[in-house]
PDB file of N, CA and C in Angstrom:
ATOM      1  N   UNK A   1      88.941  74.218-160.408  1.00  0.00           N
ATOM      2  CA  UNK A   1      88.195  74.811-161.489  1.00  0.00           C
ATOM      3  C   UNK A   1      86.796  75.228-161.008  1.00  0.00           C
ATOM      4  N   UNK A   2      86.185  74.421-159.913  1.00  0.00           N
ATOM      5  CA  UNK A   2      84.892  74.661-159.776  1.00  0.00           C
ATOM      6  C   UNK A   2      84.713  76.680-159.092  1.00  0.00           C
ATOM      7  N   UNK A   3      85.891  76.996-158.376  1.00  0.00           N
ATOM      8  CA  UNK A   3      85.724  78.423-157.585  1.00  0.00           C
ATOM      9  C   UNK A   3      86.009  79.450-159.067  1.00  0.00           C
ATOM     10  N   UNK A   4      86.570  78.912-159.941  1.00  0.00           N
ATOM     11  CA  UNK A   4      86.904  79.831-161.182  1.00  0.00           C
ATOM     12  C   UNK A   4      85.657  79.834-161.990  1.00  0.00           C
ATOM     13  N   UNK A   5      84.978  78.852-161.854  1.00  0.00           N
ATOM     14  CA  UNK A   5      83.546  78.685-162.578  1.00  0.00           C
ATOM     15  C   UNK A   5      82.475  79.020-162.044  1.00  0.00           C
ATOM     16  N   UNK A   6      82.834  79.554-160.582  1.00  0.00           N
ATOM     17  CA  UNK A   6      81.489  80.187-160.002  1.00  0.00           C
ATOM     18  C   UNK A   6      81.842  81.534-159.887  1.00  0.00           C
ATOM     19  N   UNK A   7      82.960  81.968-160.188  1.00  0.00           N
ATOM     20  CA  UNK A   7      83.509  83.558-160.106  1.00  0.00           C
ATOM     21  C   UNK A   7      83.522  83.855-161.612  1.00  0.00           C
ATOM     22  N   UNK A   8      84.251  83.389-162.570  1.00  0.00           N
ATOM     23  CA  UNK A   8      83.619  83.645-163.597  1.00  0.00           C
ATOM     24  C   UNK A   8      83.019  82.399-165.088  1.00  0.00           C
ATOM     25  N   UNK A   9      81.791  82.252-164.760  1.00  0.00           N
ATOM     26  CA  UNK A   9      81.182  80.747-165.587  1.00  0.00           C
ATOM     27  C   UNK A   9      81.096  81.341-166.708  1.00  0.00           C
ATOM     28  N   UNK A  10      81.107  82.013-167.071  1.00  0.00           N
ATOM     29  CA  UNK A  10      81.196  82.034-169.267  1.00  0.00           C
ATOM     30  C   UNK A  10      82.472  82.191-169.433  1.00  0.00           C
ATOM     31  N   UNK A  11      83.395  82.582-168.771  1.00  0.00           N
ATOM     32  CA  UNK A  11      84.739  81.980-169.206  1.00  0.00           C
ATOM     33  C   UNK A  11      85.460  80.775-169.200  1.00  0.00           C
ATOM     34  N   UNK A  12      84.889  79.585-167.902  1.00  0.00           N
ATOM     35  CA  UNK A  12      84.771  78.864-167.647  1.00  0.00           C
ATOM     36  C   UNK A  12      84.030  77.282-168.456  1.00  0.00           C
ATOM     37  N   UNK A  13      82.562  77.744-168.508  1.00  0.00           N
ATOM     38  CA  UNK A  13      81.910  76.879-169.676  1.00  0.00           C
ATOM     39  C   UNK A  13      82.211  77.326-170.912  1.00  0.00           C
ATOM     40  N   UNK A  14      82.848  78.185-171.495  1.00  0.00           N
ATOM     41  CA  UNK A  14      82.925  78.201-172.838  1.00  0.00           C
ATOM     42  C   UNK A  14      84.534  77.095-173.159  1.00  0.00           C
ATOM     43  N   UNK A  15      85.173  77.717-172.128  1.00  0.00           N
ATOM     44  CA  UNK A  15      86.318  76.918-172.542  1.00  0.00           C
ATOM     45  C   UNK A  15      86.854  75.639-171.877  1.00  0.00           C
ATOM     46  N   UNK A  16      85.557  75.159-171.166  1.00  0.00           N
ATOM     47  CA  UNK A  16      85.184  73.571-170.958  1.00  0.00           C
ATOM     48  C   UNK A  16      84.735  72.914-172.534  1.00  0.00           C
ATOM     49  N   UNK A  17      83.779  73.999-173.258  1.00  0.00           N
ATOM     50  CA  UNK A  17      83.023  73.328-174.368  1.00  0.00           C
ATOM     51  C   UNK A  17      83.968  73.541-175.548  1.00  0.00           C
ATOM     52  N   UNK A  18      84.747  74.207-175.807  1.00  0.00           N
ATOM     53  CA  UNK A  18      85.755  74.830-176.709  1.00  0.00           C
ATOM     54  C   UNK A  18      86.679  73.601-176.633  1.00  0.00           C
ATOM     55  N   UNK A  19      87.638  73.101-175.742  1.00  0.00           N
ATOM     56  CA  UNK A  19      88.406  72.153-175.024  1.00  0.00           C
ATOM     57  C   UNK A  19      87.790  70.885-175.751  1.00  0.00           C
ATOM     58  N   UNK A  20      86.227  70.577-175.111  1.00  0.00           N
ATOM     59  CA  UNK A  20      85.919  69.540-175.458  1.00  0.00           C
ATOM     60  C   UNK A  20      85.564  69.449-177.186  1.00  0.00           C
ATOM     61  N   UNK A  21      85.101  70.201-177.928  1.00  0.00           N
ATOM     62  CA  UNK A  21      84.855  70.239-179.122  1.00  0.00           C
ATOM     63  C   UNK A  21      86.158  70.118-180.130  1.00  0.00           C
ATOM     64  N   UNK A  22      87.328  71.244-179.552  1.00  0.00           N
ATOM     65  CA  UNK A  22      88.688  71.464-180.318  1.00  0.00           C
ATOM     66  C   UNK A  22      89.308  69.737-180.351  1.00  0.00           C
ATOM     67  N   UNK A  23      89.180  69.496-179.238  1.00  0.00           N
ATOM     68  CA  UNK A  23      89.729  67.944-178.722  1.00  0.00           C
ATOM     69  C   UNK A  23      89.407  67.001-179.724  1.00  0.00           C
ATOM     70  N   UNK A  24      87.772  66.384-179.531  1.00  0.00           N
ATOM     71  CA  UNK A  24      87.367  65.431-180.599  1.00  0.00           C
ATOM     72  C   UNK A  24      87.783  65.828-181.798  1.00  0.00           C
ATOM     73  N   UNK A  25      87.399  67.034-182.726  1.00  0.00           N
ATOM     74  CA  UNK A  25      87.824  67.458-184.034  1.00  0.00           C
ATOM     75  C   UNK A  25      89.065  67.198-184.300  1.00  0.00           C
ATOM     76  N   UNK A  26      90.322  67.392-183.203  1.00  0.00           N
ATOM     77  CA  UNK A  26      91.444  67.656-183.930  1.00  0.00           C
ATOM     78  C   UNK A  26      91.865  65.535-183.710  1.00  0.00           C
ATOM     79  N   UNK A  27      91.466  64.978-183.101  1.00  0.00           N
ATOM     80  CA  UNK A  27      91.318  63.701-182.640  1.00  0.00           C
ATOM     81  C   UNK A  27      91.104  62.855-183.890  1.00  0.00           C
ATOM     82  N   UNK A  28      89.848  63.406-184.314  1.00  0.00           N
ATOM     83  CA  UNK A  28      88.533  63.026-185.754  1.00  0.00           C
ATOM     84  C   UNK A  28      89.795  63.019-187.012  1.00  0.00           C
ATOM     85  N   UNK A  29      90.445  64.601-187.333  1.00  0.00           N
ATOM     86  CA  UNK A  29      91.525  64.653-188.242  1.00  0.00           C
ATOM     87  C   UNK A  29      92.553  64.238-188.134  1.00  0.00           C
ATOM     88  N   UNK A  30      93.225  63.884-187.194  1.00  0.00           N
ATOM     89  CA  UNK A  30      94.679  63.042-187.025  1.00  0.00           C
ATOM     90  C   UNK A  30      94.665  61.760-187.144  1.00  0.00           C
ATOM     91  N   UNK A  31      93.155  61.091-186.196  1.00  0.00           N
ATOM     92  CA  UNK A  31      92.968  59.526-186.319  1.00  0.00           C
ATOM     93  C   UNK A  31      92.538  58.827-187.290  1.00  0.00           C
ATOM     94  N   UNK A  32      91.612  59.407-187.771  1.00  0.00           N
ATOM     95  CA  UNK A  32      90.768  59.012-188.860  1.00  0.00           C
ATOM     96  C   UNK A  32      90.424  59.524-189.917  1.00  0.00           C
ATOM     97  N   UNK A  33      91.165  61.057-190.162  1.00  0.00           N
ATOM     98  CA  UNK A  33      90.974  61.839-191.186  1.00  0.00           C
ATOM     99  C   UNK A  33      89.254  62.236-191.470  1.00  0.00           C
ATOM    100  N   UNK A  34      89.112  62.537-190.729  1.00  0.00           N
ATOM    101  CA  UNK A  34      87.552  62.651-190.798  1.00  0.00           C
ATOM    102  C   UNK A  34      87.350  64.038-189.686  1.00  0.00           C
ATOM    103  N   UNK A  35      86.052  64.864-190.389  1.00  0.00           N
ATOM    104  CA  UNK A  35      85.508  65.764-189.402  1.00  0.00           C
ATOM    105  C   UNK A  35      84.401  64.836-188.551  1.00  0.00           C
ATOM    106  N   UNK A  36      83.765  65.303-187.570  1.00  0.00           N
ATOM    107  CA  UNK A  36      82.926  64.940-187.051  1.00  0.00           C
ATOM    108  C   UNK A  36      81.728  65.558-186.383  1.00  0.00           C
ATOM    109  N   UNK A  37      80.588  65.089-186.630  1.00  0.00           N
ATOM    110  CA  UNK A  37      79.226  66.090-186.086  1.00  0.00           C
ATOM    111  C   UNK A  37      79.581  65.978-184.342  1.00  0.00           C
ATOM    112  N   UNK A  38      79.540  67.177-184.170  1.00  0.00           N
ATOM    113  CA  UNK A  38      79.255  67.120-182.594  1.00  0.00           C
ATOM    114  C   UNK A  38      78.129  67.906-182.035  1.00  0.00           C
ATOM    115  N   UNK A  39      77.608  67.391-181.089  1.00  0.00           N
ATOM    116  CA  UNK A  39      76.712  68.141-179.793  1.00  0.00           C
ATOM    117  C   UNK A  39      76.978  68.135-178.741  1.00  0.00           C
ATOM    118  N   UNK A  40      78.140  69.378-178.106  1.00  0.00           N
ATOM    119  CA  UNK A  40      78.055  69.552-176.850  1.00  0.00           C
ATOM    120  C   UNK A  40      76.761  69.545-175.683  1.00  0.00           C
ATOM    121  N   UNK A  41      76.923  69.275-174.730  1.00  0.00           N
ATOM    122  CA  UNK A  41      76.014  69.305-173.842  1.00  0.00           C
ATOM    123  C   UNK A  41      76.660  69.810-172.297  1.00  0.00           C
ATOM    124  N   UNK A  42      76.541  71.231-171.492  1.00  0.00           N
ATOM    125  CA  UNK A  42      77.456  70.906-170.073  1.00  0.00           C
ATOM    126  C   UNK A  42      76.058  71.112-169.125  1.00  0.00           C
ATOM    127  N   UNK A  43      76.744  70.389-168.508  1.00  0.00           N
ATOM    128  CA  UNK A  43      76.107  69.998-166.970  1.00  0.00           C
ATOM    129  C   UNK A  43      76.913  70.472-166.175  1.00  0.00           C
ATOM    130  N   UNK A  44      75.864  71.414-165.506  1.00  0.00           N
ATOM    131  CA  UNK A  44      76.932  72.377-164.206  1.00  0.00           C
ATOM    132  C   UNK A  44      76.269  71.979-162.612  1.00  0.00           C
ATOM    133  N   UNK A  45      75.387  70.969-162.451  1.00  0.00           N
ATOM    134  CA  UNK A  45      75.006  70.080-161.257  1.00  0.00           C
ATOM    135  C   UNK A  45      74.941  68.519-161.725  1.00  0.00           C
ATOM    136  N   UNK A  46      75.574  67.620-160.307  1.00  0.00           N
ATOM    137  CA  UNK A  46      75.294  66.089-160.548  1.00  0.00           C
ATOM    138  C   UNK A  46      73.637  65.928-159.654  1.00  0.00           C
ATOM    139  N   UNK A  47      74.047  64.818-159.956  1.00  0.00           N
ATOM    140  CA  UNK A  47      72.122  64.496-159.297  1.00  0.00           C
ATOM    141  C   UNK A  47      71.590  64.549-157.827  1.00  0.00           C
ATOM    142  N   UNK A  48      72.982  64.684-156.853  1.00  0.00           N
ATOM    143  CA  UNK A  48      72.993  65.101-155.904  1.00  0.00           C
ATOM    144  C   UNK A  48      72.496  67.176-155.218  1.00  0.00           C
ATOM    145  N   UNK A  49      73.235  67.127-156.849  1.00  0.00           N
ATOM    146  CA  UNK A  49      72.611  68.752-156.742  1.00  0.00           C
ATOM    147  C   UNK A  49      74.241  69.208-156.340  1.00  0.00           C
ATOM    148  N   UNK A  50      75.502  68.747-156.265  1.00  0.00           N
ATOM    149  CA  UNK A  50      76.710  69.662-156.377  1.00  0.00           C
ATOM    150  C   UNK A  50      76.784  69.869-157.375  1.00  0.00           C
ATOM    151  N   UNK A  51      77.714  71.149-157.334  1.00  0.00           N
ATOM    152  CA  UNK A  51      78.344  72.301-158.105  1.00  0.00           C
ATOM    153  C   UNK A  51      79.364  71.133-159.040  1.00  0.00           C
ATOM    154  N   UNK A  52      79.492  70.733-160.184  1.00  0.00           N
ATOM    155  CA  UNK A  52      80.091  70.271-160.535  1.00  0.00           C
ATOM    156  C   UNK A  52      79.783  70.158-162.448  1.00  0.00           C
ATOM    157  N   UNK A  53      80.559  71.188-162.467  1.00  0.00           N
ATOM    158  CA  UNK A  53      80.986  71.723-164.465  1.00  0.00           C
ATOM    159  C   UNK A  53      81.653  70.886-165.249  1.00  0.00           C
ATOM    160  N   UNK A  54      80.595  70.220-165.988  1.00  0.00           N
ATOM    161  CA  UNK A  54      81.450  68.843-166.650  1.00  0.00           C
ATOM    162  C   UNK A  54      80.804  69.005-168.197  1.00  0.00           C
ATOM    163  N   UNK A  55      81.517  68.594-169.506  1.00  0.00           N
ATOM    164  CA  UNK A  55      80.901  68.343-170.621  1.00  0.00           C
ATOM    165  C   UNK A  55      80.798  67.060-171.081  1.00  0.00           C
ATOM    166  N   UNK A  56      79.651  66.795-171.493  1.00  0.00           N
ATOM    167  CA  UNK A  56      79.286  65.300-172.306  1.00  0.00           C
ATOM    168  C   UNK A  56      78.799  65.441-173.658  1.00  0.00           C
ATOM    169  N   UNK A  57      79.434  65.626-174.713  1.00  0.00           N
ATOM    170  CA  UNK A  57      79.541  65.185-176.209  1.00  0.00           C
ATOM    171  C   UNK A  57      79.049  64.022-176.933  1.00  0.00           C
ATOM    172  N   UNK A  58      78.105  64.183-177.941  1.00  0.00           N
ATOM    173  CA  UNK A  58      77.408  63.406-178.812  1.00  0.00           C
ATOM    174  C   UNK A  58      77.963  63.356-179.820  1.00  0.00           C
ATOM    175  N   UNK A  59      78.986  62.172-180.272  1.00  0.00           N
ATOM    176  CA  UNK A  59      79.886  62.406-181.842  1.00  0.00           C
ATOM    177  C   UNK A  59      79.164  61.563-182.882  1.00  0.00           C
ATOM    178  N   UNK A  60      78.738  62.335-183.969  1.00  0.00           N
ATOM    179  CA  UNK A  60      78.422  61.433-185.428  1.00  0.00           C
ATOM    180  C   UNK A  60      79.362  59.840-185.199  1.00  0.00           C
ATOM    181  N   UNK A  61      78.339  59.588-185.735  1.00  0.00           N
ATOM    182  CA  UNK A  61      79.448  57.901-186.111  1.00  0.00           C
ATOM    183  C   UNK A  61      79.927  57.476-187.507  1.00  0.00           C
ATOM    184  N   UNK A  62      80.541  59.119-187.721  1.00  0.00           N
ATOM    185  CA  UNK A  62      81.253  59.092-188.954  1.00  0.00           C
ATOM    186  C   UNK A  62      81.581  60.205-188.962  1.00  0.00           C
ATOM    187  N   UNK A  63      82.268  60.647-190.076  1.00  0.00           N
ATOM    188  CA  UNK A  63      82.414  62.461-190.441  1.00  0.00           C
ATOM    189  C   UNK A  63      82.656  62.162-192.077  1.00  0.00           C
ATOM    190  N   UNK A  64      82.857  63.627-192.152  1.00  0.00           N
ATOM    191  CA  UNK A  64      82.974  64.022-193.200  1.00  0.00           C
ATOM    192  C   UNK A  64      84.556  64.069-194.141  1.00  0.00           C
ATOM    193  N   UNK A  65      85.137  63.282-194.589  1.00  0.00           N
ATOM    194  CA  UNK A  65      86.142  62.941-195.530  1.00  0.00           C
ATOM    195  C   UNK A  65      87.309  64.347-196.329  1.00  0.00           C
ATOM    196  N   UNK A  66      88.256  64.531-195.565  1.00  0.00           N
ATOM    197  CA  UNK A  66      89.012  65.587-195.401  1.00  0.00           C
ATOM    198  C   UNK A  66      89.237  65.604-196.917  1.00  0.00           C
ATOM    199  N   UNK A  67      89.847  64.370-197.542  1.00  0.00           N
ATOM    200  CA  UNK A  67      89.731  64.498-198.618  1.00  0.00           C
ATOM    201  C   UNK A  67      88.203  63.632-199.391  1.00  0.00           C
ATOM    202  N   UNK A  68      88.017  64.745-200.349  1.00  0.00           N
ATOM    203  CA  UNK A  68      86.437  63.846-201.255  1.00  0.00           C
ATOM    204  C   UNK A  68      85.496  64.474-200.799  1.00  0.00           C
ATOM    205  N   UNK A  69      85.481  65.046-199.056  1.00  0.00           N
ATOM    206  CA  UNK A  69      84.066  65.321-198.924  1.00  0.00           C
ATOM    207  C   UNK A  69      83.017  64.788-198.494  1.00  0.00           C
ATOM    208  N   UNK A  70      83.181  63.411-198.610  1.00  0.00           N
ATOM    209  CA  UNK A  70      81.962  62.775-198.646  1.00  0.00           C
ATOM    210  C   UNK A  70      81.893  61.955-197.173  1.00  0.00           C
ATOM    211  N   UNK A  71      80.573  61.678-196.688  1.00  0.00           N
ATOM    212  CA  UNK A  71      80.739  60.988-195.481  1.00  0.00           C
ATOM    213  C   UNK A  71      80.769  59.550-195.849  1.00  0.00           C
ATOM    214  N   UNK A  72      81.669  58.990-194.353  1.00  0.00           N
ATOM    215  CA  UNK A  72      82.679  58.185-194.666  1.00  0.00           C
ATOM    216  C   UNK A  72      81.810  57.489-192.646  1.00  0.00           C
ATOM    217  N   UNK A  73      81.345  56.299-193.016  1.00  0.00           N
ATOM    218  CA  UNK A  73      80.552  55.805-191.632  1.00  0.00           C
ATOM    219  C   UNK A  73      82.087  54.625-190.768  1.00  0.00           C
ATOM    220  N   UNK A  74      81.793  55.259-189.992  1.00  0.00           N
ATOM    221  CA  UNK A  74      83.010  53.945-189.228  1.00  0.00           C
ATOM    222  C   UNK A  74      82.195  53.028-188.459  1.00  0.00           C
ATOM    223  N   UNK A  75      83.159  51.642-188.828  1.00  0.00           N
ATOM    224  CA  UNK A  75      82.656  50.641-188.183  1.00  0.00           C
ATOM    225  C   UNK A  75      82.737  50.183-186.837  1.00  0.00           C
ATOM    226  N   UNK A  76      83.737  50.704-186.248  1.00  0.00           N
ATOM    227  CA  UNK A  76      83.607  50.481-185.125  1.00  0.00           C
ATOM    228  C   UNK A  76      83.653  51.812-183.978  1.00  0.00           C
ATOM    229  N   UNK A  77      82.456  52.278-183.646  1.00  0.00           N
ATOM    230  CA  UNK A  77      82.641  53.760-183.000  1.00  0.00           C
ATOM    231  C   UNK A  77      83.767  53.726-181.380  1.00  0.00           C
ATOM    232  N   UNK A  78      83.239  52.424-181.111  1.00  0.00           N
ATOM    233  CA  UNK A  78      84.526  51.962-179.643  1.00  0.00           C
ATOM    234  C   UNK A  78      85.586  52.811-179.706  1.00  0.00           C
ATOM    235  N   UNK A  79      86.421  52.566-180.640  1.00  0.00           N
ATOM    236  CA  UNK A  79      87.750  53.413-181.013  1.00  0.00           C
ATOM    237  C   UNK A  79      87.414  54.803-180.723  1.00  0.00           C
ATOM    238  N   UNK A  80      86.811  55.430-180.652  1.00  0.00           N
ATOM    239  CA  UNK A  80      87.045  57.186-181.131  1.00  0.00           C
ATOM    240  C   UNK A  80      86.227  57.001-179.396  1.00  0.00           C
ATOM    241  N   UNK A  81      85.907  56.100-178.771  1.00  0.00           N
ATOM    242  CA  UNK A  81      85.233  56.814-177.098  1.00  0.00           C
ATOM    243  C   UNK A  81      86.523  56.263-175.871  1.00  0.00           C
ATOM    244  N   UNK A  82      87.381  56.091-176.551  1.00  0.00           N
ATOM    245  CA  UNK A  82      88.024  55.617-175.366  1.00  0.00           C
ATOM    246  C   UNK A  82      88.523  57.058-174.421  1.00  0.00           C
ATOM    247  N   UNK A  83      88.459  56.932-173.179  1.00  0.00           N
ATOM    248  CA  UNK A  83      88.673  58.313-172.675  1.00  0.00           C
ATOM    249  C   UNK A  83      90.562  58.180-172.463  1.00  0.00           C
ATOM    250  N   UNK A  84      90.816  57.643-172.244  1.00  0.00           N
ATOM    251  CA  UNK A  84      92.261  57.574-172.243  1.00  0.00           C
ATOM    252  C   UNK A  84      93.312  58.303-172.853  1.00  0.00           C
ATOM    253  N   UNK A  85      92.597  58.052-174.428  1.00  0.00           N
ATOM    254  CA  UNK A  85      93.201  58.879-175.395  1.00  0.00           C
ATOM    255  C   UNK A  85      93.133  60.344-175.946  1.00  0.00           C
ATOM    256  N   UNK A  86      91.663  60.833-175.118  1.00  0.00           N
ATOM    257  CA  UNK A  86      91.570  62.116-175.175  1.00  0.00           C
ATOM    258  C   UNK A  86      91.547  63.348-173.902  1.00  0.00           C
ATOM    259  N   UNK A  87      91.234  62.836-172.473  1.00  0.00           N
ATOM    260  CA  UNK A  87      91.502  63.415-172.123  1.00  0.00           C
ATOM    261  C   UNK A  87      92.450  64.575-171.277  1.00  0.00           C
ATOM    262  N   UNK A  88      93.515  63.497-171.586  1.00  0.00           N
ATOM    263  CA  UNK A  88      94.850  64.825-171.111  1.00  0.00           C
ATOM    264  C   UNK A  88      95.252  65.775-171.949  1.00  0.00           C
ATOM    265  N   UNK A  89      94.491  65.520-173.176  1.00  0.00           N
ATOM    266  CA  UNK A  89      94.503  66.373-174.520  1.00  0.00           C
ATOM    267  C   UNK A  89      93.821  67.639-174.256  1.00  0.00           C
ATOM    268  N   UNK A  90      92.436  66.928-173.948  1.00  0.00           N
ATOM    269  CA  UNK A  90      91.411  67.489-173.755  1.00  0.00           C
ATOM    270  C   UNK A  90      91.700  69.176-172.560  1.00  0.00           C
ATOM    271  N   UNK A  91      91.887  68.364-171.102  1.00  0.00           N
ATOM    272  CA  UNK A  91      92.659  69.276-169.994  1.00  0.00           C
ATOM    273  C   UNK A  91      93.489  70.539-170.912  1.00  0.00           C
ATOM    274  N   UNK A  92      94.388  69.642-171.410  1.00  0.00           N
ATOM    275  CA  UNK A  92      95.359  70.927-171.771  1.00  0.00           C
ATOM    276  C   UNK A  92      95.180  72.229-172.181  1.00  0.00           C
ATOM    277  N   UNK A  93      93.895  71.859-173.478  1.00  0.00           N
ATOM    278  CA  UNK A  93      93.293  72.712-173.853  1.00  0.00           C
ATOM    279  C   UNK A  93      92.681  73.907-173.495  1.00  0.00           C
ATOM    280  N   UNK A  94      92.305  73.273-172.110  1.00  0.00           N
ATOM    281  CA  UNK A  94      91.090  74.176-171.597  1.00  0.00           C
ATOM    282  C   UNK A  94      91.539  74.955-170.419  1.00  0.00           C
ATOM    283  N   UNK A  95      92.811  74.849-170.275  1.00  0.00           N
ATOM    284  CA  UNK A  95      93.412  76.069-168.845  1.00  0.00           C
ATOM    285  C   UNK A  95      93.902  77.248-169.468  1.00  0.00           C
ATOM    286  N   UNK A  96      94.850  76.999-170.459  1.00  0.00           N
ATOM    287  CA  UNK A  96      94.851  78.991-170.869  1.00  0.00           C
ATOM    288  C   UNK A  96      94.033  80.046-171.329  1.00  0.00           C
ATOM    289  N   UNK A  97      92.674  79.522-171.849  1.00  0.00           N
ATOM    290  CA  UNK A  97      91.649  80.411-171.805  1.00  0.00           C
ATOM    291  C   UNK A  97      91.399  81.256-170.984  1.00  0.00           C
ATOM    292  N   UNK A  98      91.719  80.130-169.519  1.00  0.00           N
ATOM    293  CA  UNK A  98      91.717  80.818-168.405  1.00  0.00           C
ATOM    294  C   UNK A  98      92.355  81.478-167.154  1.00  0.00           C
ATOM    295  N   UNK A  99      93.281  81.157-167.668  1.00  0.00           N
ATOM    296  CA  UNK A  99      94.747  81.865-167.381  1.00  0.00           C
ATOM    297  C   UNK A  99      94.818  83.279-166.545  1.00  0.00           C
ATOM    298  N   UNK A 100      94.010  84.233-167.346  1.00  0.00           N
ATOM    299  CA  UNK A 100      93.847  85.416-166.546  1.00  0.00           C
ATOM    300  C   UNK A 100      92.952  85.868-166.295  1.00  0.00           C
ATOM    301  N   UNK A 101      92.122  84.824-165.778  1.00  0.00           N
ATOM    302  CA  UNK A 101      90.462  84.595-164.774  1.00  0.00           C
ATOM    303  C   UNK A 101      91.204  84.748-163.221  1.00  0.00           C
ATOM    304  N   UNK A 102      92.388  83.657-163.305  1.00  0.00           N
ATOM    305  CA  UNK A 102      92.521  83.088-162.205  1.00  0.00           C
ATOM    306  C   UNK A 102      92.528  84.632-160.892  1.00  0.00           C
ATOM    307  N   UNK A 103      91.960  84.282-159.858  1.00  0.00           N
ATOM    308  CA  UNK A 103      92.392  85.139-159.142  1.00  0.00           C
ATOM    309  C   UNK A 103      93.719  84.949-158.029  1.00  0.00           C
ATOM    310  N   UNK A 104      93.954  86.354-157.906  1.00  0.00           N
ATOM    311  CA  UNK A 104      95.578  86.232-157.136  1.00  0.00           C
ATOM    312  C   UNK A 104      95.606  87.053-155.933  1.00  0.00           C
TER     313      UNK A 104
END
C-alpha cells in the first residue's frame, strides 16, 4: 500500500479514512445500536521519519440511539477498542477504492 500511496495519496488517504470511519460506524450499529462521534486523524510518517500511512480514530464514548435519538453513554468503552474485532473488517473495506489505482 505504501508505493500506491506515494503514486497516488488522495486516493489512498481518503480510503484509509473512509475504511476507518465506515468500519467503527457500521461496528457502533450492529454492536451496540448506536452512532458514534468520530475524529479521524492519518499519519503519513512514524517518528523515525518512514513513509508509513496509518489512521488513528477518536470514538465518542457513546453515540447516538438508532432508536429515540438520544445519547446513550457506555460503560465500558474497552469493548468497542478491541482491534481484533475490527480490523479485518476494517482492511476489507479499504482495497476496492483502490482497485484501479493499482498500477500494472
Amino acid at each position: 500500500m505504501r508505493i500506491l500511496a506515494r503514486l497516488k495519496p488522495a486516493v489512498v488517504y481518503q480510503a484509509l479514512l473512509r475504511a476507518a470511519a465506515d468500519t467503527l460506524l457500521a461496528l457502533g450499529k450492529t454492536r451496540k445500536g448506536l452512532t458514534f462521534g468520530l475524529t479521524p486523524i492519518l499519519h503519513t510518517w512514524t517518528r523515525e521519519l518512514a513513509f508509513h500511512p496509518h489512521v488513528h480514530v477518536l470514538v465518542s464514548a457513546g453515540g447516538v440511539a438508532q432508536k429515540g435519538g438520544r445519547f446513550i453513554q457506555l460503560k465500558n468503552t474497552a469493548t468497542c477498542s478491541r482491534e481484533a474485532c475490527w480490523v479485518g473488517y476494517s482492511s476489507a473495506r479499504c482495497w476496492p477504492p483502490m482497485a484501479g489505482w493499482w498500477p500494472r
